[in-house]
Structures are given as structure tokens and as C-alpha cells.
PDB file of N, CA and C in Angstrom:
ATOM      1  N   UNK A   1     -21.193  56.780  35.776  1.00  0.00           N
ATOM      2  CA  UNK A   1     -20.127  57.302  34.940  1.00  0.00           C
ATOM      3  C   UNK A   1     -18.899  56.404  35.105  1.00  0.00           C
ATOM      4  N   UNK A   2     -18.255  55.736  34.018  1.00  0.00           N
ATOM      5  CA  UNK A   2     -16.808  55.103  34.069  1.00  0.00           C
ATOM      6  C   UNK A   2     -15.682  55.602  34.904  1.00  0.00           C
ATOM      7  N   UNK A   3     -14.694  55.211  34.924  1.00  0.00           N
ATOM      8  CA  UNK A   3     -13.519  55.407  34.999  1.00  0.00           C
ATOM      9  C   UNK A   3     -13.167  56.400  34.446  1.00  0.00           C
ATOM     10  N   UNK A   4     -12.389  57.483  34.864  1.00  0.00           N
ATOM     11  CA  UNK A   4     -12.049  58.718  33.986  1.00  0.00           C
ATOM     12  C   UNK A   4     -10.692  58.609  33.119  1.00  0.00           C
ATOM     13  N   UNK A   5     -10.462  58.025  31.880  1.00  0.00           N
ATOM     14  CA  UNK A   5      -9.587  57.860  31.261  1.00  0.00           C
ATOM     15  C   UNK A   5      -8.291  58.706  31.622  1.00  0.00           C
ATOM     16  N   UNK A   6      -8.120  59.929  31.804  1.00  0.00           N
ATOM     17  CA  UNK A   6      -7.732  60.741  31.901  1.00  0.00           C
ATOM     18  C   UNK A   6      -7.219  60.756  33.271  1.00  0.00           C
ATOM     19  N   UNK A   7      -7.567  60.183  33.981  1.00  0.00           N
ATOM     20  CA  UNK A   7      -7.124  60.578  35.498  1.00  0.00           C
ATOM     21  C   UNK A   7      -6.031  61.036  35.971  1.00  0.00           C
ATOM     22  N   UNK A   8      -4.856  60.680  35.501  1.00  0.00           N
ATOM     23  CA  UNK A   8      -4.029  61.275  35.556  1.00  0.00           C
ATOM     24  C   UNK A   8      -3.576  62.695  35.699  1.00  0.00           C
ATOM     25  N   UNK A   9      -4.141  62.704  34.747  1.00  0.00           N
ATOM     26  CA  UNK A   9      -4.106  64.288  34.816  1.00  0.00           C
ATOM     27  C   UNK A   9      -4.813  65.391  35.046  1.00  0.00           C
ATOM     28  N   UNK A  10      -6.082  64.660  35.105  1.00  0.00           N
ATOM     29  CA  UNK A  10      -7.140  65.149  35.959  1.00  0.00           C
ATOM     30  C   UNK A  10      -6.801  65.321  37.604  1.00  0.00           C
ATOM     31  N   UNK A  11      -6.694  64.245  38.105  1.00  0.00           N
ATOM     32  CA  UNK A  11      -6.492  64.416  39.792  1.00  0.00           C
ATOM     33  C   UNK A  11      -5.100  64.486  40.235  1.00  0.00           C
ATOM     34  N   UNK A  12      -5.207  64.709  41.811  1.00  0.00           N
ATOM     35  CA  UNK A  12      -3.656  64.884  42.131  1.00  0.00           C
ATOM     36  C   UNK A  12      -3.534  63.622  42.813  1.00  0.00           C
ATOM     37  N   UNK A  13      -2.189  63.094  42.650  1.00  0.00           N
ATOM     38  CA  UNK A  13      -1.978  62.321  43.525  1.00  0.00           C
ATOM     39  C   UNK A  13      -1.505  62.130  45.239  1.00  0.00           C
ATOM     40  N   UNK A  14      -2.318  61.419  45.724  1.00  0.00           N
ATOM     41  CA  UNK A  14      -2.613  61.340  47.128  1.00  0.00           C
ATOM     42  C   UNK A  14      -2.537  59.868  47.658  1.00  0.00           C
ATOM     43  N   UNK A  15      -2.755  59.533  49.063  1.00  0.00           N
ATOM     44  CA  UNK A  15      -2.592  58.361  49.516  1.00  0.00           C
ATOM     45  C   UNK A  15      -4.227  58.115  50.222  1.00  0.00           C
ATOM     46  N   UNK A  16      -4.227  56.608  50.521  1.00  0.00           N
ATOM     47  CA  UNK A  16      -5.775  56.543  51.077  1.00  0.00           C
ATOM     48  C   UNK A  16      -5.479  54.799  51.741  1.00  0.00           C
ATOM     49  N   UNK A  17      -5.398  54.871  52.496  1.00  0.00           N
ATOM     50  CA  UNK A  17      -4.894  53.806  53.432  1.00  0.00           C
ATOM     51  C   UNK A  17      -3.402  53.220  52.646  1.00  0.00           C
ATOM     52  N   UNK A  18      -2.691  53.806  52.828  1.00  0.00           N
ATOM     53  CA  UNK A  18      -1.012  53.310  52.280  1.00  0.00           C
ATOM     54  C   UNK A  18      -0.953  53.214  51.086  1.00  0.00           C
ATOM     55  N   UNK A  19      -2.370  53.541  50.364  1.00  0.00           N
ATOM     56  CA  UNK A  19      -1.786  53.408  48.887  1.00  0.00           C
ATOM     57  C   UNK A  19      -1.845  54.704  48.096  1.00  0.00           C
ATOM     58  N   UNK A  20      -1.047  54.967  47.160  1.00  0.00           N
ATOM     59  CA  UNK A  20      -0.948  55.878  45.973  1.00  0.00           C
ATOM     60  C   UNK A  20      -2.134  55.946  45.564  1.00  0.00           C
ATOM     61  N   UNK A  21      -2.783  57.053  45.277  1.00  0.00           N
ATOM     62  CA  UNK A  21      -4.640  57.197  44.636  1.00  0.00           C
ATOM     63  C   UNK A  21      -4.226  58.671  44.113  1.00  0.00           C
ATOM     64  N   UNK A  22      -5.127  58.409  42.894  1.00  0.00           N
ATOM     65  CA  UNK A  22      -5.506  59.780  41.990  1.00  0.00           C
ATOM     66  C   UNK A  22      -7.029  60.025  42.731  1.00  0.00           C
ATOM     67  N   UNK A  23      -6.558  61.597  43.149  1.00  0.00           N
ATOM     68  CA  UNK A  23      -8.720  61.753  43.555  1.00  0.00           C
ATOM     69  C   UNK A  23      -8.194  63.152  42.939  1.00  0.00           C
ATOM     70  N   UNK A  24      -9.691  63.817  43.005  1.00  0.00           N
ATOM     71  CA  UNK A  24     -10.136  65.407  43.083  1.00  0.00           C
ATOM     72  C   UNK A  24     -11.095  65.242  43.774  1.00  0.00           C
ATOM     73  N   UNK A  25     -11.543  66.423  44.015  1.00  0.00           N
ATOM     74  CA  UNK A  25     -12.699  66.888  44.642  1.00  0.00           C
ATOM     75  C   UNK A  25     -14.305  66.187  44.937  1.00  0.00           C
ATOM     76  N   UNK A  26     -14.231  65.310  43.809  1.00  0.00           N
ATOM     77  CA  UNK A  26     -15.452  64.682  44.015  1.00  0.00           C
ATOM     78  C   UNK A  26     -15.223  63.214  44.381  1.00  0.00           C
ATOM     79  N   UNK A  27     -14.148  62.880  44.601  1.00  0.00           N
ATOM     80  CA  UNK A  27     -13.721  61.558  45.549  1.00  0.00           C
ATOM     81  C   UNK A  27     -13.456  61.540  46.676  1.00  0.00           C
ATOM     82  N   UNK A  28     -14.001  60.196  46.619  1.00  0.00           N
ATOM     83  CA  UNK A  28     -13.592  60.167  48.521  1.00  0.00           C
ATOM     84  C   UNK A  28     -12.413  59.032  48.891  1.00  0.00           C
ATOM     85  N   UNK A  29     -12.276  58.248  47.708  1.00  0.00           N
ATOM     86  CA  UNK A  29     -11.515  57.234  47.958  1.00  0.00           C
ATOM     87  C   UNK A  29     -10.488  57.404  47.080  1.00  0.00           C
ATOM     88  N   UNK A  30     -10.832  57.307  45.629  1.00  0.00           N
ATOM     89  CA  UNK A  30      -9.718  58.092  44.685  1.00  0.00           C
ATOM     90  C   UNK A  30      -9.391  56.123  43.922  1.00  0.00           C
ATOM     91  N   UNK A  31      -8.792  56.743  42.361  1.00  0.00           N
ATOM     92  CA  UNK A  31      -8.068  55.624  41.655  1.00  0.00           C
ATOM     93  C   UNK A  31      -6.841  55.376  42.049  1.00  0.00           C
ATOM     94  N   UNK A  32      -6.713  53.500  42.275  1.00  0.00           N
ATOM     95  CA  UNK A  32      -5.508  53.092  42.711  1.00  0.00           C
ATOM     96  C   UNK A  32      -5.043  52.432  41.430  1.00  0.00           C
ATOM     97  N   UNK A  33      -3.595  52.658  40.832  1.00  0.00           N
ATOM     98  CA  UNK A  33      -2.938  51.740  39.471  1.00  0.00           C
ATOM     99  C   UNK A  33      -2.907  52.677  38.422  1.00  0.00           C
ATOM    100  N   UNK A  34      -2.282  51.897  37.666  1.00  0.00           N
ATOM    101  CA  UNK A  34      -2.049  52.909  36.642  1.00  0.00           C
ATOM    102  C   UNK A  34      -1.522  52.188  35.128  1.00  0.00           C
ATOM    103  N   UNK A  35      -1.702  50.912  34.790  1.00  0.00           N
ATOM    104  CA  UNK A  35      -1.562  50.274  33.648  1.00  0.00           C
ATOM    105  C   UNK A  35      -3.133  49.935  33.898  1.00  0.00           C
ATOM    106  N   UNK A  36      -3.205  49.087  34.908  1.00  0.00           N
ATOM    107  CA  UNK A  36      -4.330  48.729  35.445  1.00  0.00           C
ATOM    108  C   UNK A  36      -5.134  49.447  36.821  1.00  0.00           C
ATOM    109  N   UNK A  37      -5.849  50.075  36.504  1.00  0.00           N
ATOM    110  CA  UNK A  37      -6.545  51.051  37.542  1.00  0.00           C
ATOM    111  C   UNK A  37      -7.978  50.852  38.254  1.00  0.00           C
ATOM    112  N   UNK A  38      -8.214  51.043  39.257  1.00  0.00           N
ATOM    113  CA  UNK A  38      -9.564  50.473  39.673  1.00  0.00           C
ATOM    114  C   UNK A  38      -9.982  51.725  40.471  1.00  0.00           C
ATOM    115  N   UNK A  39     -11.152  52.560  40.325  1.00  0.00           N
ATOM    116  CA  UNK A  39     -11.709  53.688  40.753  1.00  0.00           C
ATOM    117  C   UNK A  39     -12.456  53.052  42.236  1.00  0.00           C
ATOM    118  N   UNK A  40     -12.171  53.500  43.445  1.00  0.00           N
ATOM    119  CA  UNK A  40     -12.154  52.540  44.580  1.00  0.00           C
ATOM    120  C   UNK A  40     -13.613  53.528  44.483  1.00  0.00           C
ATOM    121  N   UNK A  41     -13.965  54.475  44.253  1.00  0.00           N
ATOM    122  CA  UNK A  41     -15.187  55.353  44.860  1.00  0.00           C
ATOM    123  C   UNK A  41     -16.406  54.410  43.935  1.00  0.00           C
ATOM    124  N   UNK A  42     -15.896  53.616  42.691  1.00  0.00           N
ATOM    125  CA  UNK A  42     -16.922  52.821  41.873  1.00  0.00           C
ATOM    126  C   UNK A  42     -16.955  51.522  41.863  1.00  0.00           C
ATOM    127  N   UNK A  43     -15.986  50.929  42.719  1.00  0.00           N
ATOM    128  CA  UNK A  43     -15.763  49.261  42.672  1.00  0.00           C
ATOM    129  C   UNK A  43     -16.690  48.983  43.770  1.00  0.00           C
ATOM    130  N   UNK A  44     -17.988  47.912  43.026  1.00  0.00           N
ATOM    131  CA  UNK A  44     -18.828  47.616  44.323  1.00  0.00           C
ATOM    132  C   UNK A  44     -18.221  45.910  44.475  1.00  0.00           C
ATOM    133  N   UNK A  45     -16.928  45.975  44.969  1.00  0.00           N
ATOM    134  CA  UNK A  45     -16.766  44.494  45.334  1.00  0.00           C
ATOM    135  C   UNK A  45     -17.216  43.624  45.530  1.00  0.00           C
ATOM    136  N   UNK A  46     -17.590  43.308  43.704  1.00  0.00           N
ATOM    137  CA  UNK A  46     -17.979  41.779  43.660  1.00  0.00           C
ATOM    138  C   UNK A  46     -16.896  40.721  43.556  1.00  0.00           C
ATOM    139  N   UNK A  47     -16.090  41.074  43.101  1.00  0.00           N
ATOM    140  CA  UNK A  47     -14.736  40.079  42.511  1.00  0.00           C
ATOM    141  C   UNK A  47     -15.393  39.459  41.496  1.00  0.00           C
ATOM    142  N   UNK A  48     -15.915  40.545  40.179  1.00  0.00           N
ATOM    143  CA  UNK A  48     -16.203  39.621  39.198  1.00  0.00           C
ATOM    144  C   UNK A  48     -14.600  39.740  38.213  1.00  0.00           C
ATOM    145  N   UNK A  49     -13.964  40.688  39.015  1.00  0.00           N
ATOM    146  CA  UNK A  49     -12.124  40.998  37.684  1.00  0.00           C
ATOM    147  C   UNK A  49     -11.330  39.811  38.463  1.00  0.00           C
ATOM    148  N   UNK A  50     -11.451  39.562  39.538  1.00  0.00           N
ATOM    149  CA  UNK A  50     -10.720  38.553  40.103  1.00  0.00           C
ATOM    150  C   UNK A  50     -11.593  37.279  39.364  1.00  0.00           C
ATOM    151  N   UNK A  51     -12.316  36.646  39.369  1.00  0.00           N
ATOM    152  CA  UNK A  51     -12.625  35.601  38.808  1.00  0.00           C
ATOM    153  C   UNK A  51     -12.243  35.565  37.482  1.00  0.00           C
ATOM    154  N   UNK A  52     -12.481  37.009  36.498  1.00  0.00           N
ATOM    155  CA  UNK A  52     -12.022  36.789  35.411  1.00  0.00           C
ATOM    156  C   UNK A  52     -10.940  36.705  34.852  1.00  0.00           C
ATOM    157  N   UNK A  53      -9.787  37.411  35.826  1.00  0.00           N
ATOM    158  CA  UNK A  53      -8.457  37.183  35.119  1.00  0.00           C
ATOM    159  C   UNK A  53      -7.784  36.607  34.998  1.00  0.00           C
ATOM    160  N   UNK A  54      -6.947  35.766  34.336  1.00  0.00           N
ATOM    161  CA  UNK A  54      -6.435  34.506  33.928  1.00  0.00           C
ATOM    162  C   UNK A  54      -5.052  34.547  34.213  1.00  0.00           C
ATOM    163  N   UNK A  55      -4.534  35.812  34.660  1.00  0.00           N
ATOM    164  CA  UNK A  55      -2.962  35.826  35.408  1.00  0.00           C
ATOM    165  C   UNK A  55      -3.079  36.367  36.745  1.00  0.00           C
ATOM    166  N   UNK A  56      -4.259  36.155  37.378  1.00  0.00           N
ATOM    167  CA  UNK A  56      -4.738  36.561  38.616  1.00  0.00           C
ATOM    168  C   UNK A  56      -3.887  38.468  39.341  1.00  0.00           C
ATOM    169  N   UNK A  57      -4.096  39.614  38.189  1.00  0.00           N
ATOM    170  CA  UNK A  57      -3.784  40.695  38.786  1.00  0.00           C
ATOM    171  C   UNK A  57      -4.112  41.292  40.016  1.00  0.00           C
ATOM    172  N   UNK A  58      -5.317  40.899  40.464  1.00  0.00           N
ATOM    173  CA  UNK A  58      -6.316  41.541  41.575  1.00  0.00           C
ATOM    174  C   UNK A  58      -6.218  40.726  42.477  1.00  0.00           C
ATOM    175  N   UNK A  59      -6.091  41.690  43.790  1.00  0.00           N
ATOM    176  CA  UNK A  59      -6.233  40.977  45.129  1.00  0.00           C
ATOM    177  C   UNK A  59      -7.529  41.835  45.711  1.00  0.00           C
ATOM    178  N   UNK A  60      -7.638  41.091  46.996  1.00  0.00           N
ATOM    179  CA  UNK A  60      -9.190  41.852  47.893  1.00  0.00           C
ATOM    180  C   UNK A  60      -8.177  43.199  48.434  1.00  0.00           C
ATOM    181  N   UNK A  61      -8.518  44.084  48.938  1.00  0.00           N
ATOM    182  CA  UNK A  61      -8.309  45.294  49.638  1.00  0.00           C
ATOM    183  C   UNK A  61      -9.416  45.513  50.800  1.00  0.00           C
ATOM    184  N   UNK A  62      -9.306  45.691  51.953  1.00  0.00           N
ATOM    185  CA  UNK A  62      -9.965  45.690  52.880  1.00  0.00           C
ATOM    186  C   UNK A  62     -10.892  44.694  52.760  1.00  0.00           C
ATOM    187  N   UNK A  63     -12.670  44.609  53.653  1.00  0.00           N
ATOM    188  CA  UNK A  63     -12.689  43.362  54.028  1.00  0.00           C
ATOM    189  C   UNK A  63     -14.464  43.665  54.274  1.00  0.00           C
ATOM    190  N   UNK A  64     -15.159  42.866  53.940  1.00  0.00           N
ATOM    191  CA  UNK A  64     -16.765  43.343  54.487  1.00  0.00           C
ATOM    192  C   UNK A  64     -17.046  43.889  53.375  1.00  0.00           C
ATOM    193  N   UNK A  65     -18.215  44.868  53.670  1.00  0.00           N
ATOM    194  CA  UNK A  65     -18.758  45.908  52.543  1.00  0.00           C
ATOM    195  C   UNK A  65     -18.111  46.343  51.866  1.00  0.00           C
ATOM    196  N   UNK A  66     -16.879  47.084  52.663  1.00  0.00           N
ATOM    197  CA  UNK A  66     -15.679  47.820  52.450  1.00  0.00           C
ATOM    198  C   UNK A  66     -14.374  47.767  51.299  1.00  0.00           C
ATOM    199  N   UNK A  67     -14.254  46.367  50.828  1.00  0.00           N
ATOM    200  CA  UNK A  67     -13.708  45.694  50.282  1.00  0.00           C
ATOM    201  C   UNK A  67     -13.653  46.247  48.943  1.00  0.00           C
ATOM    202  N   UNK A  68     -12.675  46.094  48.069  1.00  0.00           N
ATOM    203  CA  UNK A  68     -12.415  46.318  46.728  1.00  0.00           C
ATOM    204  C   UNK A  68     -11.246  45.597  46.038  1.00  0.00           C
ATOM    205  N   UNK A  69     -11.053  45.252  44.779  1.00  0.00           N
ATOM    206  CA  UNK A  69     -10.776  44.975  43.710  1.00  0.00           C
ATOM    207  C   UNK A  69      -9.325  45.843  43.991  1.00  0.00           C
ATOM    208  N   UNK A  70      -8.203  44.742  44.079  1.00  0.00           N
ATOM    209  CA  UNK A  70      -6.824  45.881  44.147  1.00  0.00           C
ATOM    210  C   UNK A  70      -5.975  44.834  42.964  1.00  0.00           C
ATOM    211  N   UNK A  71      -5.565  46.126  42.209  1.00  0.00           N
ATOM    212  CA  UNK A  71      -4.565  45.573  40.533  1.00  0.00           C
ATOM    213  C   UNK A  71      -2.836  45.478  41.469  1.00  0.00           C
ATOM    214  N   UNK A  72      -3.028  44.585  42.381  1.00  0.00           N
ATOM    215  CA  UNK A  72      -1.670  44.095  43.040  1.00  0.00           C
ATOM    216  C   UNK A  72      -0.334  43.906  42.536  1.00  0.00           C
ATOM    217  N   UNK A  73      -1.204  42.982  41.258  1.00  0.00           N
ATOM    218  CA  UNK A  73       0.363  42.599  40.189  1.00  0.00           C
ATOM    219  C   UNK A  73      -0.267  43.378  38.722  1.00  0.00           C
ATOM    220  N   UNK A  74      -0.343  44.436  38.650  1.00  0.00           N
ATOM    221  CA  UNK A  74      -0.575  44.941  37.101  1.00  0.00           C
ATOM    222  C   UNK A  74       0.505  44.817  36.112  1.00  0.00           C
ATOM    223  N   UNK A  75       1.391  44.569  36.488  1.00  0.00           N
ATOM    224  CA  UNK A  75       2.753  44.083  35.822  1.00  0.00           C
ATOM    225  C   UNK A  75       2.350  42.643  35.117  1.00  0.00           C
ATOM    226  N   UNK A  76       1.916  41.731  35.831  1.00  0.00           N
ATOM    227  CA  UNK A  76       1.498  40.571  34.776  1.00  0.00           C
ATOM    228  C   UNK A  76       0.065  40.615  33.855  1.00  0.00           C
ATOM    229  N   UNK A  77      -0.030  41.592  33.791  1.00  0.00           N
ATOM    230  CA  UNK A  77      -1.809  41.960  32.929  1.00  0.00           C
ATOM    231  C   UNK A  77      -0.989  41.497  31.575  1.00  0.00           C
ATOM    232  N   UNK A  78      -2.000  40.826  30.859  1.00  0.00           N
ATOM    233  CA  UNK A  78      -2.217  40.133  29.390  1.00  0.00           C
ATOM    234  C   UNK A  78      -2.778  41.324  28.896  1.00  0.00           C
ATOM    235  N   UNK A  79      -3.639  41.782  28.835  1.00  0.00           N
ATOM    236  CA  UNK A  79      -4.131  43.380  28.128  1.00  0.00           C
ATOM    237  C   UNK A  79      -5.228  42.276  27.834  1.00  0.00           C
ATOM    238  N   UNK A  80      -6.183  41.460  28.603  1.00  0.00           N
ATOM    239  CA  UNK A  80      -7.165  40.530  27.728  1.00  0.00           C
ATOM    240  C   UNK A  80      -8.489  41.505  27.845  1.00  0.00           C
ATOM    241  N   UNK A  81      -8.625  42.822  29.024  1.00  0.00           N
ATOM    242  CA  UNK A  81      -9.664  43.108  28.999  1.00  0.00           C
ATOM    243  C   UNK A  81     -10.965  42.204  29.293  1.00  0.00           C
ATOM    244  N   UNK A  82     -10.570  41.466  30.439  1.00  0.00           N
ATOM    245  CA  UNK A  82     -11.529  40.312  30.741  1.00  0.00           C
ATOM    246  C   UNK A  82     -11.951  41.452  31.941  1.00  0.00           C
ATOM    247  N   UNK A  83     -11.412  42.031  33.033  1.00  0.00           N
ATOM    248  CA  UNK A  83     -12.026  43.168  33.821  1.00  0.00           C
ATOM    249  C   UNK A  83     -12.505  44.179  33.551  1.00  0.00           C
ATOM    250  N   UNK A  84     -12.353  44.712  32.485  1.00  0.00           N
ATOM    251  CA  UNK A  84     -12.843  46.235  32.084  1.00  0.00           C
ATOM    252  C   UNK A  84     -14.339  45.393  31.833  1.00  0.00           C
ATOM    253  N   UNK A  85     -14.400  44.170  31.063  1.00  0.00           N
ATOM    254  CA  UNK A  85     -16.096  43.255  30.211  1.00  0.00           C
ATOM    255  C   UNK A  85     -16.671  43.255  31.344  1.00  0.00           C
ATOM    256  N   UNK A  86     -16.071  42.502  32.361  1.00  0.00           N
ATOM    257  CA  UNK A  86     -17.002  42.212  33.983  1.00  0.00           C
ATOM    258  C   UNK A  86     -17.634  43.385  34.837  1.00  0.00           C
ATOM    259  N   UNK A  87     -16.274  44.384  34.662  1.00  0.00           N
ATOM    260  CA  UNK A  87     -17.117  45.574  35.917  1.00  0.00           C
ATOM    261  C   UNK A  87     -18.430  45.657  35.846  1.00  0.00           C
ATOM    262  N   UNK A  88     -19.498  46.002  36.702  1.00  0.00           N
ATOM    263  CA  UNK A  88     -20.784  46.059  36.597  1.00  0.00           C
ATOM    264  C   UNK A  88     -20.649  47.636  36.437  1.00  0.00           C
ATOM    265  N   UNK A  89     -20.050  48.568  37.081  1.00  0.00           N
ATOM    266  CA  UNK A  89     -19.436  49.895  37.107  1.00  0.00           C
ATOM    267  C   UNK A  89     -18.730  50.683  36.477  1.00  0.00           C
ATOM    268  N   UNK A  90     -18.258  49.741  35.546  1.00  0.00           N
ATOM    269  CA  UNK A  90     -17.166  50.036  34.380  1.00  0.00           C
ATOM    270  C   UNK A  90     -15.699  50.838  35.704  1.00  0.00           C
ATOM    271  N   UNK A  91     -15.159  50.244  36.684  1.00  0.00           N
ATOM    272  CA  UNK A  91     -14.990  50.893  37.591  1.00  0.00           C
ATOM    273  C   UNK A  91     -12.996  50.764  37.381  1.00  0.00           C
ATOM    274  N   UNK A  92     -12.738  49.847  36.187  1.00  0.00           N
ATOM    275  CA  UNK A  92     -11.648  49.298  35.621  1.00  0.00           C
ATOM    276  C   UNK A  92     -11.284  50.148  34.592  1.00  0.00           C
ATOM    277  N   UNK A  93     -10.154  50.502  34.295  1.00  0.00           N
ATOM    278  CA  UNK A  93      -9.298  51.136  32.955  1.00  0.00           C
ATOM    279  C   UNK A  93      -8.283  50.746  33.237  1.00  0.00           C
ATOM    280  N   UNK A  94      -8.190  49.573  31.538  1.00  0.00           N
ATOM    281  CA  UNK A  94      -6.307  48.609  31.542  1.00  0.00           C
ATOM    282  C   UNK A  94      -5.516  49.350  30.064  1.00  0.00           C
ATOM    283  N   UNK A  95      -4.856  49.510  30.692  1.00  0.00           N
ATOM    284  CA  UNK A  95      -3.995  50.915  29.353  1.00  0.00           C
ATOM    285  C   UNK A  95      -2.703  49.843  29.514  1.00  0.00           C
ATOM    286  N   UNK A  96      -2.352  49.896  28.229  1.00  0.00           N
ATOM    287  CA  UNK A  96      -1.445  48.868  28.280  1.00  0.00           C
ATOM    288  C   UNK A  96      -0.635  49.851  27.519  1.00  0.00           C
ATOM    289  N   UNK A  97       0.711  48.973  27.764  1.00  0.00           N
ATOM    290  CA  UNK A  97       2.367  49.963  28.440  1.00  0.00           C
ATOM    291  C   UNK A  97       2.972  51.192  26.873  1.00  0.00           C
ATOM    292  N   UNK A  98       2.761  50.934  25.900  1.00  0.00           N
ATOM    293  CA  UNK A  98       2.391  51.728  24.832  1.00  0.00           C
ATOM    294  C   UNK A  98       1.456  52.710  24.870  1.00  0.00           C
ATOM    295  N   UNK A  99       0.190  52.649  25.275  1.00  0.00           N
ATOM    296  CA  UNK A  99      -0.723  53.546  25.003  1.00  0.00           C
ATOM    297  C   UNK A  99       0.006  54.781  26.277  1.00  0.00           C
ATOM    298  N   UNK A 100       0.303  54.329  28.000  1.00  0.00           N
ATOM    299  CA  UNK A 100       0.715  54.997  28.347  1.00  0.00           C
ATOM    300  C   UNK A 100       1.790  55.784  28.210  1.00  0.00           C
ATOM    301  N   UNK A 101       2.590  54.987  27.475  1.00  0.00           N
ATOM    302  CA  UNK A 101       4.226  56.067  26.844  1.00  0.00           C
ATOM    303  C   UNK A 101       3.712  57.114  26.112  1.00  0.00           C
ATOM    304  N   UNK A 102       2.329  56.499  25.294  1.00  0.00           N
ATOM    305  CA  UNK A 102       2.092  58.127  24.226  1.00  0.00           C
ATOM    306  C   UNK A 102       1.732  59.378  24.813  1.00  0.00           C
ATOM    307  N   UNK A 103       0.988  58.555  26.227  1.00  0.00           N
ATOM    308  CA  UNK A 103       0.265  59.508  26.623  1.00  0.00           C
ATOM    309  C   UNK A 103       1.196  60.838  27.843  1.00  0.00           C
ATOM    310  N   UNK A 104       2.294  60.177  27.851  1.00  0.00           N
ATOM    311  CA  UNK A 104       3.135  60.809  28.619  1.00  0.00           C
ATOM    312  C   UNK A 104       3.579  62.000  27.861  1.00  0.00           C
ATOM    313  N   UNK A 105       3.768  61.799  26.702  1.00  0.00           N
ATOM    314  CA  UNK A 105       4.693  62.270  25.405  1.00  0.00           C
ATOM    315  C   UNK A 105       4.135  63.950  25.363  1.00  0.00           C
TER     316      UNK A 105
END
């Protein structure tokens, strides 16, 4: 199952090693970001969004198995949707800065 578009308002927000994460109940790790979001319970850290992105948003997050896909600088996202194409997990949702104003509304 994807990324839950919705997350927001679906889960509460919580922390999970120093960072801000949307979970509920059926997470264990929870979504970190929020233009650019990466569902840590679905990212099987390949770094195929890091290879693909062309303003380099993503950094590693932890280290080993453990490791995941972190939207570090989501502030410089192009909206190219080169990470949402790569996930093997679909484990990416990039909402770019319009779609989220509506959705606030």
C-alpha cells in the first residue's frame, strides 16, 4: 500500500529519533516531511530518490539495514517527481506548495 496521501490528517504528530513523524496505530516508525514525505515504515533503503534527484533533497537517516531516505532539504524540491517514479514502495508523496495551501483551506 502507498503513502497515505492524507496523512496529515489521518495521524498524529509525534517524534521518532528527533524527528517530527505522522504515525497511527499501525506504524511503527511513522511519515517524516511534508512537501516532500517519506513513510519510514515503507522506505526499504535503496537510495534509488537520492540518485534520482537532481537538487539532491534526500539525505541517508540512520545506517545499515536500518537506514532510510530523509527529504532533508524539501525546500529545494523541483516538483520533478523523479522519487515518487523510483520508490520500489511507492514509499514517497511530493505535494508541492499550492496543492498543500488548498489542502489546509
Amino acid at each position: 500500500m502507498p503513502i497515505d496521501p492524507n496523512f496529515r490528517e489521518n495521524r498524529v504528530a509525534t517524534t521518532f529519533e528527533n524527528l517530527k513523524v505522522w504515525k497511527d496505530k499501525a506504524s511503527n516508525l511513522g511519515i517524516y516531511g511534508t512537501g516532500v514525505a517519506v513513510d519510514f515504515d515503507l522506505c526499504v533503503g535503496d537510495g534509488a530518490c537520492i540518485d534520482v534527484c537532481p537538487v539532491n533533497v534526500f539525505d541517508w537517516h540512520g545506517s545499515g539495514a536500518d537506514r532510510k531516505a530523509l527529504p532533508a532539504r524539501e525546500r529545494d524540491c523541483i516538483y520533478c517527481y523523479g522519487c515518487e517514479a523510483v520508490c520500489p514502495k511507492f514509499a514517497i508523496r511530493v505535494t508541492p506548495l499550492q496543492e498543500k495551501k488548498r489542502q489546509e483551506k
